[in-house]
Protein backbone atom coordinates (compact mmCIF):
# COMPACT_ATOMS: atom_id res chain seq x y z
CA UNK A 1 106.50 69.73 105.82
CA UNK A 2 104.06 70.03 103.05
CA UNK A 3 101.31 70.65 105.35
CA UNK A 4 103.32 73.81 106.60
CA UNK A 5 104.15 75.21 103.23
CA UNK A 6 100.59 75.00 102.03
CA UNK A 7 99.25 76.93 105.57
CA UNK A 8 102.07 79.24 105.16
CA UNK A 9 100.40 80.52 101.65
CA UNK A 10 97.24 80.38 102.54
CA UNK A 11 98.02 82.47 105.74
CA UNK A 12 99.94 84.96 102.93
CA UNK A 13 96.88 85.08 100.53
CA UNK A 14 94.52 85.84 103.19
CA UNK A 15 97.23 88.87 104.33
CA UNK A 16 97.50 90.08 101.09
CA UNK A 17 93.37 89.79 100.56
CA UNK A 18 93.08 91.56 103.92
CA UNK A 19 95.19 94.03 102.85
CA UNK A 20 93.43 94.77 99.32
CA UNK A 21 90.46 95.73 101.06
CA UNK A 22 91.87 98.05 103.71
CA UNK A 23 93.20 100.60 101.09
CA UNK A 24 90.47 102.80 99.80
CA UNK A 25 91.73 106.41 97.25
CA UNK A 26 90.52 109.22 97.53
CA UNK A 27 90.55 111.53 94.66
CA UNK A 28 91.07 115.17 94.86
CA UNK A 29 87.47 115.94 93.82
CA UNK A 30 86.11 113.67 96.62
CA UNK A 31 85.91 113.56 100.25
CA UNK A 32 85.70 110.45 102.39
CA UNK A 33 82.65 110.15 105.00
CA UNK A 34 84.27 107.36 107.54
CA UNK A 35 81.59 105.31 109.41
CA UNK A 36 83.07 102.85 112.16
CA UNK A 37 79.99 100.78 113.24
CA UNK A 38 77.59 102.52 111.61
CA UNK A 39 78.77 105.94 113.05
CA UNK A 40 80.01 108.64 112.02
CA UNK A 41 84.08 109.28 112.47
CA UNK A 42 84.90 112.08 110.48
CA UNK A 43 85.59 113.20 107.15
CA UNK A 44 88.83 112.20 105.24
CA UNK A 45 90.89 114.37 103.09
CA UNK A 46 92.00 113.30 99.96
CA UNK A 47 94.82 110.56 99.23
CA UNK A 48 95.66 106.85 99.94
CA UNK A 49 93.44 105.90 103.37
CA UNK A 50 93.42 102.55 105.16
CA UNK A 51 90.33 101.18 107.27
CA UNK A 52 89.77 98.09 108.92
CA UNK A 53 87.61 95.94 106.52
CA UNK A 54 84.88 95.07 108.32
CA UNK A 55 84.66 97.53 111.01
CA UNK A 56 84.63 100.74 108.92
CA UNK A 57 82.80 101.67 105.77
CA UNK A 58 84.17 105.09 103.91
CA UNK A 59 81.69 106.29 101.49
CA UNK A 60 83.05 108.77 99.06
CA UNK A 61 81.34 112.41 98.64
CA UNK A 62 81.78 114.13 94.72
CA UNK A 63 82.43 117.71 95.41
CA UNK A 64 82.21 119.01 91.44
CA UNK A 65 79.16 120.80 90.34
CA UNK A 66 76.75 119.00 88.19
CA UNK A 67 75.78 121.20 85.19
CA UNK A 68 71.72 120.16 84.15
CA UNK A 69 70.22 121.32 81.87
CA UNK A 70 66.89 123.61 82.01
CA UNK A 71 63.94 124.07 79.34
CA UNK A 72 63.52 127.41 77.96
CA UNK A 73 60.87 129.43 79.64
CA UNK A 74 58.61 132.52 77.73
CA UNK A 75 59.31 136.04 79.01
CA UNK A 76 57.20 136.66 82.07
CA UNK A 77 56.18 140.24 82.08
């Protein structure tokens, strides 16, 4: 009985673990590049997205503009 108990949690910790690494966010800002193998699925919208943990990797894509800034330059005439 023990024995079933203790392979009942571990079965629910591994679910639970599983599940912790098939949600990936997506914030508004960002887009999600979905690779499934290695290639390429599609993009994915902002919001709460699931993947299968091994099989697919999302990589997220910043859309806001990055300000640098730029030495002054003399007046070419």
């Amino acid at each position: 009985m023990t024995t079933l108990i203790i392979v009942l949690v571990v079965l629910v910790v591994l679910v639970l673990i599983g599940l912790a690494m098939a949600i990936r966010i997506v914030r508004q800002y960002e887009r999600g590049v979905l690779f499934r193998f290695g290639r390429l699925v599609g993009p994915r919208a902002p919001g709460l997205r699931f993947i299968v943990p091994v099989v697919d990797v999302l990589h997220r894509v910043s859309l806001r503009i990055v300000t640098m800034p730029i030495q002054s330059q003399g007046i070419i005439t």
